[in-house]
N, C-alpha and C. Protein backbone atom coordinates (compact mmCIF):
# COMPACT_ATOMS: atom_id res chain seq x y z
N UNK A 1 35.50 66.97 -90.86
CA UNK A 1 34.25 67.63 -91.13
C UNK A 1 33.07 66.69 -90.83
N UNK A 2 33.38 65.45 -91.09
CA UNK A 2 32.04 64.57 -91.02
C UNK A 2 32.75 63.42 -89.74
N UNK A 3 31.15 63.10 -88.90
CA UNK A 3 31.79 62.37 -88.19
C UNK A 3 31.87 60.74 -88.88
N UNK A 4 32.98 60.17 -87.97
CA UNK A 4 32.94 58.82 -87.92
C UNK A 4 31.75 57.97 -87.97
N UNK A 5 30.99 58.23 -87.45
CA UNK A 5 30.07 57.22 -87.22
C UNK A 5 28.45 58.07 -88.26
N UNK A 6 28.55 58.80 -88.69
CA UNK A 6 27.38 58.83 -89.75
C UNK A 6 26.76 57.95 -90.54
N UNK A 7 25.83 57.92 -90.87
CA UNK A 7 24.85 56.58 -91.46
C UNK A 7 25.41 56.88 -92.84
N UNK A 8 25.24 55.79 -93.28
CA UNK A 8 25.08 55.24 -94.92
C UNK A 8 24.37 56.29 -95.61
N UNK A 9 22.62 56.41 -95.13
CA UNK A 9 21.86 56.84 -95.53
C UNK A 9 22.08 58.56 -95.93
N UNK A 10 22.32 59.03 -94.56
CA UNK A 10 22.94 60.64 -94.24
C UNK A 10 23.98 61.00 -95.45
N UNK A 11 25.49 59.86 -95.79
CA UNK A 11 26.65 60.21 -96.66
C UNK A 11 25.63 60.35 -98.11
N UNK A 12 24.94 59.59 -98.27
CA UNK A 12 24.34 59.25 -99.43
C UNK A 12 23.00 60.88 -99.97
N UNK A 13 22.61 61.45 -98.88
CA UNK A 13 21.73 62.82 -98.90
C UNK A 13 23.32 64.12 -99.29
N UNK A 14 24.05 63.64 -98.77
CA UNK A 14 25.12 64.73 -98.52
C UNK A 14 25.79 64.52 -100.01
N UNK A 15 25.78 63.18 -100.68
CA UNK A 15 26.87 63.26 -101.40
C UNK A 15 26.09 64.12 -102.80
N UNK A 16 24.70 64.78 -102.61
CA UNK A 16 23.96 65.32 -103.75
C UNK A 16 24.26 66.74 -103.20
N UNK A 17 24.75 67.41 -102.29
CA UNK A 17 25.26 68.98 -102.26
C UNK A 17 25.68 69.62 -103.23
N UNK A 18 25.43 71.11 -102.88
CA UNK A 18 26.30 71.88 -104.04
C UNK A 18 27.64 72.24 -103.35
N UNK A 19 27.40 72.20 -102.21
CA UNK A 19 29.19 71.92 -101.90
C UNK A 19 30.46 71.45 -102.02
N UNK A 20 31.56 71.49 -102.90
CA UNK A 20 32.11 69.84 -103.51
C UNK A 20 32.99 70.08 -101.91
N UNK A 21 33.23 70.99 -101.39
CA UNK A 21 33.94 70.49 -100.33
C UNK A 21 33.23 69.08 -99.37
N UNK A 22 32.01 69.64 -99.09
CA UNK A 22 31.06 68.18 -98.55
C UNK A 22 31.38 66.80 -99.47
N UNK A 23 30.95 67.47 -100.29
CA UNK A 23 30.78 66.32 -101.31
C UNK A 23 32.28 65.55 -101.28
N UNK A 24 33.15 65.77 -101.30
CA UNK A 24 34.60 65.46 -100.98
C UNK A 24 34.89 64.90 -99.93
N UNK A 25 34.47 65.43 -98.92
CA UNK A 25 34.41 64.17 -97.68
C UNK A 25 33.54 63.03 -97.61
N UNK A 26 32.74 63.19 -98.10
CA UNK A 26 31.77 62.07 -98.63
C UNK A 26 32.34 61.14 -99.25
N UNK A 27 33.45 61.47 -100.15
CA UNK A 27 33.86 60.41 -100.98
C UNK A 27 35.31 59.73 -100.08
N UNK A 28 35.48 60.84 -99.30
CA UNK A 28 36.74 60.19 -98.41
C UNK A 28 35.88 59.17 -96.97
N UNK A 29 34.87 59.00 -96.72
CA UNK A 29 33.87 59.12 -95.58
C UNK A 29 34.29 56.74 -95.90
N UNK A 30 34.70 56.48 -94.88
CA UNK A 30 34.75 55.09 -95.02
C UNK A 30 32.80 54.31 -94.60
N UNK A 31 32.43 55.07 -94.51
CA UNK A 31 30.98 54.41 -94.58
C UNK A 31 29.60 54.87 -95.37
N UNK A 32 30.40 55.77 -96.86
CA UNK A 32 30.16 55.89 -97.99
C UNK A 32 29.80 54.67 -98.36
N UNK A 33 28.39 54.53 -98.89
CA UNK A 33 28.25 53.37 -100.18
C UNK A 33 28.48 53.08 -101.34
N UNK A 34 29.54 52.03 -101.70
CA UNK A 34 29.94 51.93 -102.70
C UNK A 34 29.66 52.49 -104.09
N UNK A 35 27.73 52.45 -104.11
CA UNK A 35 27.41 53.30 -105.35
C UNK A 35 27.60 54.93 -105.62
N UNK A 36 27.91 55.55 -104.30
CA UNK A 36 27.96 56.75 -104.29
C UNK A 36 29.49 57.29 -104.64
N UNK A 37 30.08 56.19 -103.81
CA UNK A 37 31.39 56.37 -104.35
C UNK A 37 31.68 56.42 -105.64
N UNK A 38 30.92 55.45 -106.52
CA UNK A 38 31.14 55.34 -108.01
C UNK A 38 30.56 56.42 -108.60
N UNK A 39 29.92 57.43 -107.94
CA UNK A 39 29.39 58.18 -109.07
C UNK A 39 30.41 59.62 -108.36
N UNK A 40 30.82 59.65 -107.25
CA UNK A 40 32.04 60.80 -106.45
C UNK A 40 33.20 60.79 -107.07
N UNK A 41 33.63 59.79 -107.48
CA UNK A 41 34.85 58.99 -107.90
C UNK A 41 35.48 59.63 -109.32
N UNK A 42 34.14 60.10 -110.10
CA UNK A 42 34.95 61.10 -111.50
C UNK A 42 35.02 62.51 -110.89
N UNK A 43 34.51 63.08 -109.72
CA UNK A 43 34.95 64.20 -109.30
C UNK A 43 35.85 64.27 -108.34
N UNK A 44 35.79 63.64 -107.58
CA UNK A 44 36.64 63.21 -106.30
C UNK A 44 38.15 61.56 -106.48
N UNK A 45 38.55 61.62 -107.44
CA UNK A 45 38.98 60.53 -107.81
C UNK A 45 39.94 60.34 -106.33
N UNK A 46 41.03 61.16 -106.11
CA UNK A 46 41.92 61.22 -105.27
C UNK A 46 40.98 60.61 -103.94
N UNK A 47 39.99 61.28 -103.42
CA UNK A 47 39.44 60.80 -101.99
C UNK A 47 38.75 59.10 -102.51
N UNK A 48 37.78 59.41 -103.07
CA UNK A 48 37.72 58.02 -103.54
C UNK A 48 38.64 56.77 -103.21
N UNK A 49 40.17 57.14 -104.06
CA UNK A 49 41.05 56.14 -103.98
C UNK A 49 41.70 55.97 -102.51
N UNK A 50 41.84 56.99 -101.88
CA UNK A 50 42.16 56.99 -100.74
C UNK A 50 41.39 56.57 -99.56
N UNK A 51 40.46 56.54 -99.32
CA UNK A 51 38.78 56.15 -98.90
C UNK A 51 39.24 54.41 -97.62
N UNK A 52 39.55 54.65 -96.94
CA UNK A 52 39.61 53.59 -96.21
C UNK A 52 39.57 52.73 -96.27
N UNK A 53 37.66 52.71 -96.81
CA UNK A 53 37.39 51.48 -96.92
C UNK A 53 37.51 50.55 -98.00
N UNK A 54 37.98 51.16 -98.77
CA UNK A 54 37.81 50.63 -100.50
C UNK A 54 38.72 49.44 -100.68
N UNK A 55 39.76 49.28 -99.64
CA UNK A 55 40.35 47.75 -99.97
C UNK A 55 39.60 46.95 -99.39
N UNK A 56 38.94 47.23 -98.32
CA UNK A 56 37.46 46.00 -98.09
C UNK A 56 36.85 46.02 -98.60
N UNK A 57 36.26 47.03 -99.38
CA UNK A 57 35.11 46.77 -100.34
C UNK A 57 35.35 46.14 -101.45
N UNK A 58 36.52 46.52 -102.10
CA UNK A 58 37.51 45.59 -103.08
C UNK A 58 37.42 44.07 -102.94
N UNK A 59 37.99 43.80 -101.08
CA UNK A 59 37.88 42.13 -101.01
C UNK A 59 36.59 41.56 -100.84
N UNK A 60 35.50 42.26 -100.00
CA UNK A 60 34.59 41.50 -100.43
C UNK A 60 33.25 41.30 -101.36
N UNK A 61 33.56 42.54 -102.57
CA UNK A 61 33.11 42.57 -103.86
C UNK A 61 34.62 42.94 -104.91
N UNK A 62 34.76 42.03 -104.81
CA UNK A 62 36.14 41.36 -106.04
C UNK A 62 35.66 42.27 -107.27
N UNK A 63 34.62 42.32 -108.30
CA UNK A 63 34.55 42.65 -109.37
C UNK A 63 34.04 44.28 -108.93
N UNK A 64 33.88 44.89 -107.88
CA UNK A 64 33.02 46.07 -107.60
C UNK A 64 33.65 47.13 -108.63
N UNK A 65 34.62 47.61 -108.97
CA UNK A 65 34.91 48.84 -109.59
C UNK A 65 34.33 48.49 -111.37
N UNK A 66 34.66 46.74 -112.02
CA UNK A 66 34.36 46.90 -112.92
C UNK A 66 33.19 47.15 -113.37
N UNK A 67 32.49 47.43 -112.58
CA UNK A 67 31.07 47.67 -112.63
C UNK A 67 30.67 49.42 -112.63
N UNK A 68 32.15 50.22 -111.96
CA UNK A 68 31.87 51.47 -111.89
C UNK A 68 31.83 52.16 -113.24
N UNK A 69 30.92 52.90 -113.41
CA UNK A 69 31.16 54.18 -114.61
C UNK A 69 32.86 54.24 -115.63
N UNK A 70 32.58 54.70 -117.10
CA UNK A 70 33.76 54.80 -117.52
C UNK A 70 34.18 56.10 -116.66
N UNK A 71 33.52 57.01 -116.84
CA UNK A 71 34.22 58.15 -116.48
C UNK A 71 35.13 58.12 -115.42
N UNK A 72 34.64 57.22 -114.11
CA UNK A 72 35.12 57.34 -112.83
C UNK A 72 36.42 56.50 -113.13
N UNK A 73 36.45 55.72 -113.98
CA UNK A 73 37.32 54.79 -113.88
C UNK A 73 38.38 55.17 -114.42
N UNK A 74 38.07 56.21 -115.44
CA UNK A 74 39.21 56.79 -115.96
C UNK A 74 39.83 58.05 -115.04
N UNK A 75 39.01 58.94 -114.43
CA UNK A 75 39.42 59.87 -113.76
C UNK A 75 39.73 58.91 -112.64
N UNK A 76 39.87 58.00 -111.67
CA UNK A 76 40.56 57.44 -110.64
C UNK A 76 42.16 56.75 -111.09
N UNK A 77 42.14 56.77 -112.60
CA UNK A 77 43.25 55.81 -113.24
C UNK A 77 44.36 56.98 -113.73
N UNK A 78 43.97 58.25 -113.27
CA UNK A 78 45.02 59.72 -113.92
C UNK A 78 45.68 60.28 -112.59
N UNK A 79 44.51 59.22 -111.20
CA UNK A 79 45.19 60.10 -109.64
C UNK A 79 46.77 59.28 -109.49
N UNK A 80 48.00 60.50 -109.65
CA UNK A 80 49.18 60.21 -109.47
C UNK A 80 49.29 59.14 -108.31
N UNK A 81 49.96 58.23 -108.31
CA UNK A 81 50.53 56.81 -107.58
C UNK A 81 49.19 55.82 -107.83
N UNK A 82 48.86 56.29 -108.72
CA UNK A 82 47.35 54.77 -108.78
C UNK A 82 47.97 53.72 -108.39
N UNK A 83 47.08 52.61 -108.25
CA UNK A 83 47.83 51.22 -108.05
C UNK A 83 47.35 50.39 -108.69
N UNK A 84 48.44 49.54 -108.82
CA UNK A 84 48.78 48.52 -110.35
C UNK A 84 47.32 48.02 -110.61
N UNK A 85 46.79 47.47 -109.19
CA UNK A 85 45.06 46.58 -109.79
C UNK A 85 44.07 47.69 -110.62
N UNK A 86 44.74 48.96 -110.29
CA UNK A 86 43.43 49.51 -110.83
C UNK A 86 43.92 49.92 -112.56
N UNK A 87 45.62 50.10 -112.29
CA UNK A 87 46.13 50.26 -113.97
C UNK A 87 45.98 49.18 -115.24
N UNK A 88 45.62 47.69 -113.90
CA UNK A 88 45.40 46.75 -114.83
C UNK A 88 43.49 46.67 -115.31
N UNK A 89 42.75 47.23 -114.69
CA UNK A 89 41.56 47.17 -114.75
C UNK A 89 41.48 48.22 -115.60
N UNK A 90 41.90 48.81 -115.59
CA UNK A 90 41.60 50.18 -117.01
C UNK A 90 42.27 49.26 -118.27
N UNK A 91 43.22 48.65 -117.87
CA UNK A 91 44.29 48.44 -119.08
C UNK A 91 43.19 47.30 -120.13
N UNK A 92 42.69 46.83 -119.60
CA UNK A 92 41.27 45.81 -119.88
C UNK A 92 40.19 46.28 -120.12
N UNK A 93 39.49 47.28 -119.85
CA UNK A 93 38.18 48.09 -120.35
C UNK A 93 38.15 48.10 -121.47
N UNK A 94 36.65 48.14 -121.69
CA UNK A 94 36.42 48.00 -122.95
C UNK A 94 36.36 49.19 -123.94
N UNK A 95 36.59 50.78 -123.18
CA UNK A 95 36.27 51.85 -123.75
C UNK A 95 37.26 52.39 -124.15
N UNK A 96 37.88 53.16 -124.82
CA UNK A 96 39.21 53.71 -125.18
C UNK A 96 39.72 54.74 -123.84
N UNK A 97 38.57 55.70 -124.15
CA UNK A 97 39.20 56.56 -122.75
C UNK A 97 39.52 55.98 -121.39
N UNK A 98 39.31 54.92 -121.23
CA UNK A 98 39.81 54.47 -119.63
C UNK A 98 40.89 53.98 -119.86
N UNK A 99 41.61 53.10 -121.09
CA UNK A 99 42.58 52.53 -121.88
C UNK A 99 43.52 53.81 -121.85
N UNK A 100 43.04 54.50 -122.31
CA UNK A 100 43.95 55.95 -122.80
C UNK A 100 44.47 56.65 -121.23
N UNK A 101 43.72 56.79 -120.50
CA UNK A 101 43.89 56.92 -119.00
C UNK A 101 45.06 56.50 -118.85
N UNK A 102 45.20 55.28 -118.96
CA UNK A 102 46.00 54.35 -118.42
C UNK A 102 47.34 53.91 -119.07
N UNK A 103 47.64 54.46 -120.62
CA UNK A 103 48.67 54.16 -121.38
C UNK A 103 49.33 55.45 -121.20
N UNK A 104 48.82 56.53 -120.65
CA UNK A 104 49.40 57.54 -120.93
C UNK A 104 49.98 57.99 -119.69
N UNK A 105 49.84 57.20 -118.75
CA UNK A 105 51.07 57.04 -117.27
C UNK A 105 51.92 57.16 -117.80
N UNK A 106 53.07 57.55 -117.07
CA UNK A 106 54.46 57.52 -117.33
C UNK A 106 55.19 56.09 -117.11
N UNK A 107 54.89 55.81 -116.10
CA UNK A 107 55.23 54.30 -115.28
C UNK A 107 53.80 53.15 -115.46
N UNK A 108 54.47 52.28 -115.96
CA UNK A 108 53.25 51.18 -115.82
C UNK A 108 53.82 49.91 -115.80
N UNK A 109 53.72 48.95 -115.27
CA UNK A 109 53.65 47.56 -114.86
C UNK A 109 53.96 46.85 -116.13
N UNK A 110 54.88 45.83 -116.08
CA UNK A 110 55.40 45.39 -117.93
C UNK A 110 53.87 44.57 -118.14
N UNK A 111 52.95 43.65 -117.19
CA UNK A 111 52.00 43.19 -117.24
C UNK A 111 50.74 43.80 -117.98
N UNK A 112 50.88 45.69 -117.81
CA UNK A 112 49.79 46.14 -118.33
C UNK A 112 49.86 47.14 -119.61
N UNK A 113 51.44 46.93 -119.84
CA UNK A 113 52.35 47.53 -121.12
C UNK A 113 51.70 46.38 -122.12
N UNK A 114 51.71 45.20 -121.51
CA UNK A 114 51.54 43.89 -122.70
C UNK A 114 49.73 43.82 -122.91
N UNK A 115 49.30 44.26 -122.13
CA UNK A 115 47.64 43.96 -122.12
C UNK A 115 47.36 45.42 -123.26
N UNK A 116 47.39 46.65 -122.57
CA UNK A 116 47.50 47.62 -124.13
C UNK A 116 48.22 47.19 -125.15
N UNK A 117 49.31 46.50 -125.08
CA UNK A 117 50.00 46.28 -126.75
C UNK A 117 49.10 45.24 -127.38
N UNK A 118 47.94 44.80 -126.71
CA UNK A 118 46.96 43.95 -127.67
C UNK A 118 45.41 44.70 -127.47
N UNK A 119 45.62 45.84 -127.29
CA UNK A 119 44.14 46.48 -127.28
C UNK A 119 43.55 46.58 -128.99
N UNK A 120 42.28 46.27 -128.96
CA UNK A 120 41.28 46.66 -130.01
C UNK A 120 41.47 48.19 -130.63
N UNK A 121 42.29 49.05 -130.13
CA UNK A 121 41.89 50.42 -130.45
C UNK A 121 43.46 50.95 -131.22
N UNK A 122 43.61 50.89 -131.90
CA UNK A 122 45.50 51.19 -133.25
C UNK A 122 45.86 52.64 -131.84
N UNK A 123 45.23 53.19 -131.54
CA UNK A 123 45.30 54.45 -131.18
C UNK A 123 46.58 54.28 -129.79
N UNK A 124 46.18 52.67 -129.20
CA UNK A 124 46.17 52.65 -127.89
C UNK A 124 47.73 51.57 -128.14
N UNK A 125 47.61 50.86 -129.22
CA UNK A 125 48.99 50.46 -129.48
C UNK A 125 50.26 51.16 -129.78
N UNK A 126 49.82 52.11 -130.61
CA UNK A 126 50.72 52.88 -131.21
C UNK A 126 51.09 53.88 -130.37
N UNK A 127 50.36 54.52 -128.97
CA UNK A 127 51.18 54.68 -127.89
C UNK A 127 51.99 53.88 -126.85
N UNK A 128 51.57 52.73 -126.90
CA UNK A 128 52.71 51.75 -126.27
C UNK A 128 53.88 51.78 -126.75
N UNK A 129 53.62 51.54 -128.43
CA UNK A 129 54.78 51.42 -129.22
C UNK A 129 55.48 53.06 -128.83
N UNK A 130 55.72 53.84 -128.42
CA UNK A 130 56.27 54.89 -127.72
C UNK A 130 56.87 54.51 -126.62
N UNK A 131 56.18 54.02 -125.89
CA UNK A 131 57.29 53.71 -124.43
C UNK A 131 58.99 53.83 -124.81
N UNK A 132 59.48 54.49 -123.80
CA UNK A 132 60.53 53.83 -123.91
C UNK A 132 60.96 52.51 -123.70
N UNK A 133 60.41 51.69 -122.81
CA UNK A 133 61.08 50.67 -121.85
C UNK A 133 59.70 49.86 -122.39
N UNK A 134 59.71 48.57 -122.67
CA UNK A 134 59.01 47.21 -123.28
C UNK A 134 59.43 46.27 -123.19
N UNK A 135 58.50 45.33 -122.23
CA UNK A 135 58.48 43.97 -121.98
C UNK A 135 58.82 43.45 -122.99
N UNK A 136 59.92 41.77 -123.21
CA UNK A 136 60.40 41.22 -123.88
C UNK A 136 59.45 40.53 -125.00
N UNK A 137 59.01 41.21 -126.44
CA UNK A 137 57.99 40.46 -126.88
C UNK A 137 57.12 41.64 -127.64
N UNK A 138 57.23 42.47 -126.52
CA UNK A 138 55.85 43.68 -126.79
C UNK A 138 56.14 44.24 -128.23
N UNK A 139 57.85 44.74 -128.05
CA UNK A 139 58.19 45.60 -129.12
C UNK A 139 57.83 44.42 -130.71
N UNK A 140 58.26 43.51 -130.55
CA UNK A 140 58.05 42.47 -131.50
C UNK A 140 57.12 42.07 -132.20
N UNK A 141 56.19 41.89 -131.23
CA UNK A 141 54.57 41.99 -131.29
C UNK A 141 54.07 42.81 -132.22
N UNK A 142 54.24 44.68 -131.52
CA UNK A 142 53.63 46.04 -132.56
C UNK A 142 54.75 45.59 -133.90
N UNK A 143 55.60 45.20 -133.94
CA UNK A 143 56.35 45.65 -135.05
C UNK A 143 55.43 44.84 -136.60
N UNK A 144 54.39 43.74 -135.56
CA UNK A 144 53.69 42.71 -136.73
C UNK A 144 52.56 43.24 -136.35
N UNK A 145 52.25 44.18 -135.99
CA UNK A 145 50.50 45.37 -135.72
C UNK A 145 50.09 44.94 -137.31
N UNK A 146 48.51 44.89 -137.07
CA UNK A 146 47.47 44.89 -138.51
C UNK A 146 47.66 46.82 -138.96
N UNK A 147 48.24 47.55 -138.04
CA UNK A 147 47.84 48.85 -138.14
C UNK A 147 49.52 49.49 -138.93
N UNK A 148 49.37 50.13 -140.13
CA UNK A 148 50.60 49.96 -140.45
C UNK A 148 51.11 51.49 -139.52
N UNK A 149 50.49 52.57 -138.61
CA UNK A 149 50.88 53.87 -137.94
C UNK A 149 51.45 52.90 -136.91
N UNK A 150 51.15 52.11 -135.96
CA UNK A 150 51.72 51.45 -135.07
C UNK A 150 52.80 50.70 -135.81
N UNK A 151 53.14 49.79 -136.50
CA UNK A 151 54.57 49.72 -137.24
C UNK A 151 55.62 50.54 -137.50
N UNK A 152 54.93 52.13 -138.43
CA UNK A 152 55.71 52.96 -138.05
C UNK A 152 56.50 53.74 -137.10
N UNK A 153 55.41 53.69 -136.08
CA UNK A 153 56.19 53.82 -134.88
C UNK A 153 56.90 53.33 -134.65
N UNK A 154 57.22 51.84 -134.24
CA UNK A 154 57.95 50.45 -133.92
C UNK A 154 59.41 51.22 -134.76
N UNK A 155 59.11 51.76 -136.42
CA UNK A 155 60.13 51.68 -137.27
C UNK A 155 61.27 53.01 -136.96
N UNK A 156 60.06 54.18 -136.06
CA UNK A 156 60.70 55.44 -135.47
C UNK A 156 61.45 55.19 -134.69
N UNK A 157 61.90 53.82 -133.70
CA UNK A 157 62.54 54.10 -132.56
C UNK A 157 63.57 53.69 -132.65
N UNK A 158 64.46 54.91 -131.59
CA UNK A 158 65.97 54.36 -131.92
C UNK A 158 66.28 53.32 -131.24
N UNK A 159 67.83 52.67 -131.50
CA UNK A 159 68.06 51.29 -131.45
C UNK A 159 67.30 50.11 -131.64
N UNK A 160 66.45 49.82 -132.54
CA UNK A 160 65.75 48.90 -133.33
C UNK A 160 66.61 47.91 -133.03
N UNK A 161 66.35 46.54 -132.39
CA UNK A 161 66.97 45.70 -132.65
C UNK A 161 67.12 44.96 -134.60
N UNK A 162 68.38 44.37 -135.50
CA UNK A 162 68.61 44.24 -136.19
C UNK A 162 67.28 43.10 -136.47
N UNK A 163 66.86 42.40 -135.81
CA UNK A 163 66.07 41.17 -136.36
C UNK A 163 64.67 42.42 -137.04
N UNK A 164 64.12 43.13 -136.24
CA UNK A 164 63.09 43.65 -136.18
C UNK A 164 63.16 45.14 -137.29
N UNK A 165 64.71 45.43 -137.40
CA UNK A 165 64.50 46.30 -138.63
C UNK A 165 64.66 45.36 -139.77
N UNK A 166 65.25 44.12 -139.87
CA UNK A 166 64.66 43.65 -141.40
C UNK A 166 63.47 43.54 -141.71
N UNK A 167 62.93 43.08 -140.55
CA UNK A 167 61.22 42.55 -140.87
C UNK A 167 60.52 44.12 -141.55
N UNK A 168 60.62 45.33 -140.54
CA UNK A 168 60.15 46.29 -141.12
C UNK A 168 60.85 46.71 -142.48
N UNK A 169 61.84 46.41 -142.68
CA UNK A 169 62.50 46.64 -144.60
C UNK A 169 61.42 46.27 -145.31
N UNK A 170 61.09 45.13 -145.10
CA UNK A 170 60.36 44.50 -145.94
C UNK A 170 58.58 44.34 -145.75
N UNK A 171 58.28 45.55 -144.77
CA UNK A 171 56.99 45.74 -144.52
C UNK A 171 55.85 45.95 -145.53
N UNK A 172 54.75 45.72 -145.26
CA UNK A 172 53.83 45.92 -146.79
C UNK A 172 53.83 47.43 -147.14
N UNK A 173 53.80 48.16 -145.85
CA UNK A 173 53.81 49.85 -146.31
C UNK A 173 54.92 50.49 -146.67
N UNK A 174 54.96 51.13 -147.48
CA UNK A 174 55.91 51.83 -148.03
C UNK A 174 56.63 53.04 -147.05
N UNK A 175 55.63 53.40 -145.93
CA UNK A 175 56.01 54.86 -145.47
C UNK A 175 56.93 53.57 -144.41
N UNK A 176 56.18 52.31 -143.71
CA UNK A 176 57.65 51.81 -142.63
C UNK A 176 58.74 51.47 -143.36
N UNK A 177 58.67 51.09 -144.63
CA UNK A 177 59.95 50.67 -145.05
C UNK A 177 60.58 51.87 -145.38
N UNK A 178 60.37 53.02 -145.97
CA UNK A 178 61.07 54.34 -146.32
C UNK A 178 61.08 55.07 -144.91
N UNK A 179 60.90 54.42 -143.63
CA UNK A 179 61.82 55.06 -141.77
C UNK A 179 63.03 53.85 -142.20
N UNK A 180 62.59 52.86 -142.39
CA UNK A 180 63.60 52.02 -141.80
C UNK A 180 65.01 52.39 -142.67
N UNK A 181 64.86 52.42 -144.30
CA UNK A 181 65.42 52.35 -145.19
C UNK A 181 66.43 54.09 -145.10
N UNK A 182 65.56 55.17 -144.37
CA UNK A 182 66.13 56.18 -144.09
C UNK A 182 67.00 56.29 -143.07
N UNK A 183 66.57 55.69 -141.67
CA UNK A 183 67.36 55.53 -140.62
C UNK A 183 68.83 54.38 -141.02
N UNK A 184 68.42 53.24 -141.76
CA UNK A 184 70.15 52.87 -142.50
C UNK A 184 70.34 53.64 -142.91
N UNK A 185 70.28 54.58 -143.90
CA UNK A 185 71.01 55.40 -144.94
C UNK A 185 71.83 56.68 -143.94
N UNK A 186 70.85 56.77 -142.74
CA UNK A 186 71.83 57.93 -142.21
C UNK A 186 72.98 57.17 -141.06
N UNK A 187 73.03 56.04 -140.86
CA UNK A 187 73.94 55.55 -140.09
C UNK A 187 74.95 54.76 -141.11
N UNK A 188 74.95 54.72 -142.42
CA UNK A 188 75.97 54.25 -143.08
C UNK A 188 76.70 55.30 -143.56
């Protein structure tokens, strides 16, 4: 739809249409400006990510996305096959919803399983503590959470290793020690 060689200036008039089909090539358009991209990017996440140019723009502005909008960052972090730099750059934000974006992949990198299992937000641990599959440490880690819902969790899952259900026996809350204390009682 758009040619190759269109100005900066031109993508940048186009990317304010009421067209989102325009507006969509705009965000796929490799001589899109980065800022336009960042604001295309919560509607257009898929072209965005796909966008040619964006691993050069990546290398030669290193920090460019952390600078983009939460919104965009979270809607580019939900487009199926994201890639790991960008699951780890959400996994690090400072906002919950780009965090939340990003824990709630199915598949994620053990690197950015361990960066949410120390997020600021109980909300964002205590879905890690769900995963099935956890880096060596992680599960260990939530099981000593300040948050006693993220413990419980830790205390919901099956095959608990034995070190990690004593610790929860003897947890300060009553509701992890009465999972743990229930889950023995039904396997004896």
């Amino acid at each position: 739809m758009l040619g190759p060689h269109i100005a900066a200036a031109e993508l940048t008039r186009l990317a304010a249409s009421p067209d989102a089909a325009l507006r969509a090539s705009v965000a796929a358009h490799p001589n899109t400006p980065p800022p336009v991209l960042a604001e295309l990017g919560a509607e257009f996440p898929a072209e965005v990510l796909g966008n040619p140019a964006l691993p050069l723009l990546r290398l030669a502005q290193p920090g460019l996305l952390a600078g983009w909008p939460a919104r965009t960052l979270e809607a580019l972090t939900t487009v199926p096959g994201a890639p790991d730099w960008l699951l780890r750059l959400a996994a690090a934000h400072e906002k919950i919803d780009v965090q939340l974006a990003a824990v709630t992949r199915t598949e994620l990198p053990g690197d950015v399983l361990e960066r949410l299992s120390r997020s600021p937000f109980w909300t964002i641990r205590e879905y890690v503590a769900r995963k099935p599959q956890l880096p060596p440490g992680v599960l260990a880690h939530l099981a000593r959470d300040l948050d006693y819902g993220v413990r419980l969790t830790v205390a919901n899952r099956p095959g608990l290793p034995p070190d990690l259900r004593h610790l929860l026996r003897r947890d300060p809350h009553p509701l992890v020690q009465a999972v743990i204390l229930l889950a023995e009682g039904e396997r004896g």
